[in-house]
Protein backbone atom coordinates (compact mmCIF):
# COMPACT_ATOMS: atom_id res chain seq x y z
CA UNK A 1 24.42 -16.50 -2.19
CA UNK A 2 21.34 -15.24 -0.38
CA UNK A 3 21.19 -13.07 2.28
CA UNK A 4 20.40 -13.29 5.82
CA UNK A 5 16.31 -13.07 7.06
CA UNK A 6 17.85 -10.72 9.63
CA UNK A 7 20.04 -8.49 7.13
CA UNK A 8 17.11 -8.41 4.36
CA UNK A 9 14.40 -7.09 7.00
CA UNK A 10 16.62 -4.35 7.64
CA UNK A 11 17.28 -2.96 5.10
CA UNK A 12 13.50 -3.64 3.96
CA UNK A 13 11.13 -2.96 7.21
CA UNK A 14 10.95 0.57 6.40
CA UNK A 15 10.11 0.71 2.62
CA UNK A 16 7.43 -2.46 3.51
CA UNK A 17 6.15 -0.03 6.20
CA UNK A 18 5.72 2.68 4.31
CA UNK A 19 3.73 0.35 1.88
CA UNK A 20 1.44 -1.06 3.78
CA UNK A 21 0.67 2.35 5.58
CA UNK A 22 -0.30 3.96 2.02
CA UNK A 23 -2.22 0.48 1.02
CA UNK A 24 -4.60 0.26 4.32
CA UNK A 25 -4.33 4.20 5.19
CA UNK A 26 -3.80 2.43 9.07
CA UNK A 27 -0.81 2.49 10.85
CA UNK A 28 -1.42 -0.08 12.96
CA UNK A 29 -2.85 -2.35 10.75
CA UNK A 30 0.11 -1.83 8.31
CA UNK A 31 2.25 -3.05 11.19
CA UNK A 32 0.18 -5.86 11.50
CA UNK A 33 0.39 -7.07 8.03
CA UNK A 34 3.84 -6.52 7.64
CA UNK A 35 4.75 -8.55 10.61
CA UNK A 36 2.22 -11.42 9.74
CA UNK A 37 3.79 -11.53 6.37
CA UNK A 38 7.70 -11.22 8.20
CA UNK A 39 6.73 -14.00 10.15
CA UNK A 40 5.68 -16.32 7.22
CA UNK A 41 8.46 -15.12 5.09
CA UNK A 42 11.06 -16.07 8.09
CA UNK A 43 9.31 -19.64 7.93
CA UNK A 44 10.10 -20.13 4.12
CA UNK A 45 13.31 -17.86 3.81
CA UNK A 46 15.47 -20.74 2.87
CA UNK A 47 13.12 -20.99 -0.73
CA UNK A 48 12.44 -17.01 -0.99
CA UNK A 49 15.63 -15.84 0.14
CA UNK A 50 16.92 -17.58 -3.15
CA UNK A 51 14.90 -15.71 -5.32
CA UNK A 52 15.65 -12.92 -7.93
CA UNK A 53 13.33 -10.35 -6.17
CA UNK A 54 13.32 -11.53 -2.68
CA UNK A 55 11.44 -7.70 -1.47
CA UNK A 56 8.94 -8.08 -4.47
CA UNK A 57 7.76 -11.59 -3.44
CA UNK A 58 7.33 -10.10 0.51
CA UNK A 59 5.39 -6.90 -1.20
CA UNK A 60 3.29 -9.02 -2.72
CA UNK A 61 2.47 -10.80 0.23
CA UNK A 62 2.11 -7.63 2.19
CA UNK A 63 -0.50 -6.84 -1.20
CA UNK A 64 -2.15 -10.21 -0.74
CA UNK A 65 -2.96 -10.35 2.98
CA UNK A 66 -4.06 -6.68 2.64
CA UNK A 67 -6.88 -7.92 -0.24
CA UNK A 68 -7.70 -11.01 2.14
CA UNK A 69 -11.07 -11.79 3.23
CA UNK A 70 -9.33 -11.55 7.00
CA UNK A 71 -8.67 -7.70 6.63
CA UNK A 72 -12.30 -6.50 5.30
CA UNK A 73 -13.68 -5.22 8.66
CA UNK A 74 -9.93 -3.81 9.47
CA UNK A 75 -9.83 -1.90 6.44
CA UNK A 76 -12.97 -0.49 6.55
CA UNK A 77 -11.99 1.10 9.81
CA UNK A 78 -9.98 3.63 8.31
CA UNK A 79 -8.00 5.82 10.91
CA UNK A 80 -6.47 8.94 9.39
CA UNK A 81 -5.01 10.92 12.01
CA UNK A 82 -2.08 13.59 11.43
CA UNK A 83 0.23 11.26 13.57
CA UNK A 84 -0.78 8.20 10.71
CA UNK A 85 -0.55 10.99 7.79
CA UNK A 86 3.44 11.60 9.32
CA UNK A 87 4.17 8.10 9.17
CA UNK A 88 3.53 8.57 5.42
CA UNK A 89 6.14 10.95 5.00
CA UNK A 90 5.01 14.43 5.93
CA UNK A 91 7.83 16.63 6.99
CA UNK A 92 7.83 19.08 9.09
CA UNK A 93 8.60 22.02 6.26
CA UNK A 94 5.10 21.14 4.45
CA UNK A 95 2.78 24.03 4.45
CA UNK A 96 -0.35 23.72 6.21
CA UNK A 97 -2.39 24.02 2.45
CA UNK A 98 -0.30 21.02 1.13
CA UNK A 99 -0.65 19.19 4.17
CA UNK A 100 -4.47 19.29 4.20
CA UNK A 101 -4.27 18.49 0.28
CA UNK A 102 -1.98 15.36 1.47
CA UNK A 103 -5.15 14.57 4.15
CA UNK A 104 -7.79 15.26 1.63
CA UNK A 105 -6.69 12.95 -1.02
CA UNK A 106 -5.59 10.39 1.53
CA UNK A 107 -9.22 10.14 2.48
CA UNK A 108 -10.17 9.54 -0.46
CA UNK A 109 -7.88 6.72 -1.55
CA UNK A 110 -8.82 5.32 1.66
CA UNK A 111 -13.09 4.97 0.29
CA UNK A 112 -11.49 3.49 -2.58
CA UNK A 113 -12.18 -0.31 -3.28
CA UNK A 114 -9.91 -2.18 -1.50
CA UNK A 115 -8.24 -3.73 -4.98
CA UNK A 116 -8.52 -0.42 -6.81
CA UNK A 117 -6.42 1.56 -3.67
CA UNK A 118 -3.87 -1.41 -4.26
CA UNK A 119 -3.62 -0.40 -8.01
CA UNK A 120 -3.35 3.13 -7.64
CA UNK A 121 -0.79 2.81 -4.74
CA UNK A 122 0.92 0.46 -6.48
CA UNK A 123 1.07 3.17 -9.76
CA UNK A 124 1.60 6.07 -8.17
CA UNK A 125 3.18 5.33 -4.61
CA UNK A 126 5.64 2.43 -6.05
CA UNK A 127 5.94 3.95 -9.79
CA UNK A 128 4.49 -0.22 -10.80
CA UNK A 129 3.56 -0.61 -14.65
CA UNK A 130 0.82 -2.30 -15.45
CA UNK A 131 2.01 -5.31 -15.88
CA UNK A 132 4.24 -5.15 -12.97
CA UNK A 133 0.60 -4.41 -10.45
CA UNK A 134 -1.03 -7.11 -12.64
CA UNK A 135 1.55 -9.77 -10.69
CA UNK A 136 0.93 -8.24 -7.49
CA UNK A 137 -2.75 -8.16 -7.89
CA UNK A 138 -2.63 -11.97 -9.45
CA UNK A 139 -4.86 -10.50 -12.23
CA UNK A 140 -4.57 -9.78 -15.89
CA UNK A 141 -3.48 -6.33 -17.15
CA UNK A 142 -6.69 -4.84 -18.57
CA UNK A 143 -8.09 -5.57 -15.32
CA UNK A 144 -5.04 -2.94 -13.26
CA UNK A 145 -6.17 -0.60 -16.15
CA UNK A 146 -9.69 -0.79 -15.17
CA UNK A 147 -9.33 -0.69 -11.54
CA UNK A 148 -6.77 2.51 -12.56
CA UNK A 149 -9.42 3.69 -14.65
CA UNK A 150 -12.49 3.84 -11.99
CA UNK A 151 -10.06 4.85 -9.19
CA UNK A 152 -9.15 7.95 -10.84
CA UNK A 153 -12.88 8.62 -11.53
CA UNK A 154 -14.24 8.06 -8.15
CA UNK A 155 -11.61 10.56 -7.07
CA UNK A 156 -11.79 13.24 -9.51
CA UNK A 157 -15.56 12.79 -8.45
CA UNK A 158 -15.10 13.35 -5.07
CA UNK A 159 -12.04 16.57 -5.38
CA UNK A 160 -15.10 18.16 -7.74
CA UNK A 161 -17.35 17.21 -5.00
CA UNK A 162 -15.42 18.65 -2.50
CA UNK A 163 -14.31 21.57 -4.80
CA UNK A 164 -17.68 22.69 -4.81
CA UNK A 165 -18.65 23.03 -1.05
């Protein structure tokens, strides 16, 4: 038997949060897309609350509207503030060096393509194989390793780049 709407957003609010804070480096717009998503996912629980993977069909979701066309200004609009950087995950015991690494590469994630900051924060945030971002993404697996590929590029790019001021 399935559980409850109620009982499977809380125990899952938090990690979705976290998610979608990495994904659009915004914390309001992660809240945004989480509850849009919540609130179509309460409207069909009856069908997704009987699935296998209940979480990974709402993630995907929370991926999807993320990548929509209605998001592109939003996510442009980057906002990385220490306060959004803490929502993250930062704890209070970080040193300031680590912390401004944290901020640095954030940043950069954030210029990413919006599809290639899914990928990598799928791979590296979430631990996803390829073939497990390739259902997020609704693409085919050469594709994630591509969008993997040029990610990492554009941001070893950009730490030389910065290395060298």
């Amino acid at each position: 038997m399935s559980r409850s709407f109620e009982d499977f957003t809380a125990a899952e609010v938090t990690p979705m949060l976290r998610y979608a804070m990495v994904l659009t480096c915004d914390a309001q717009l992660a809240q945004d897309v989480v509850q849009e998503c919540l609130l179509r996912a309460q409207q069909k629980w009856q069908r997704i609350g009987e699935l296998d993977a209940p979480a990974a069909y709402v993630k995907r979701m929370i991926t999807n509207e993320y990548l929509s066309w209605r998001r592109r200004k939003a996510a442009k609009d980057v906002a990385m503030s220490h306060a959004a950087l803490d929502a993250v995950g930062a704890t209070a015991v970080d040193a300031v060096g680590r912390y401004d690494e944290r901020d640095a590469m954030l940043r950069r994630i954030a210029l990413l393509p919006r599809k290639q900051r899914a990928a990598v924060v799928l791979r590296y945030y979430d631990g996803f194989d390829d073939d497990e971002i390739a259902d997020v993404l609704g693409c085919a697996t050469g594709t994630v390793r591509s969008h993997i590929s040029r990610a990492l590029t554009t941001l070893r790019a950009a730490n030389h780049l910065e290395e060298a001021r």
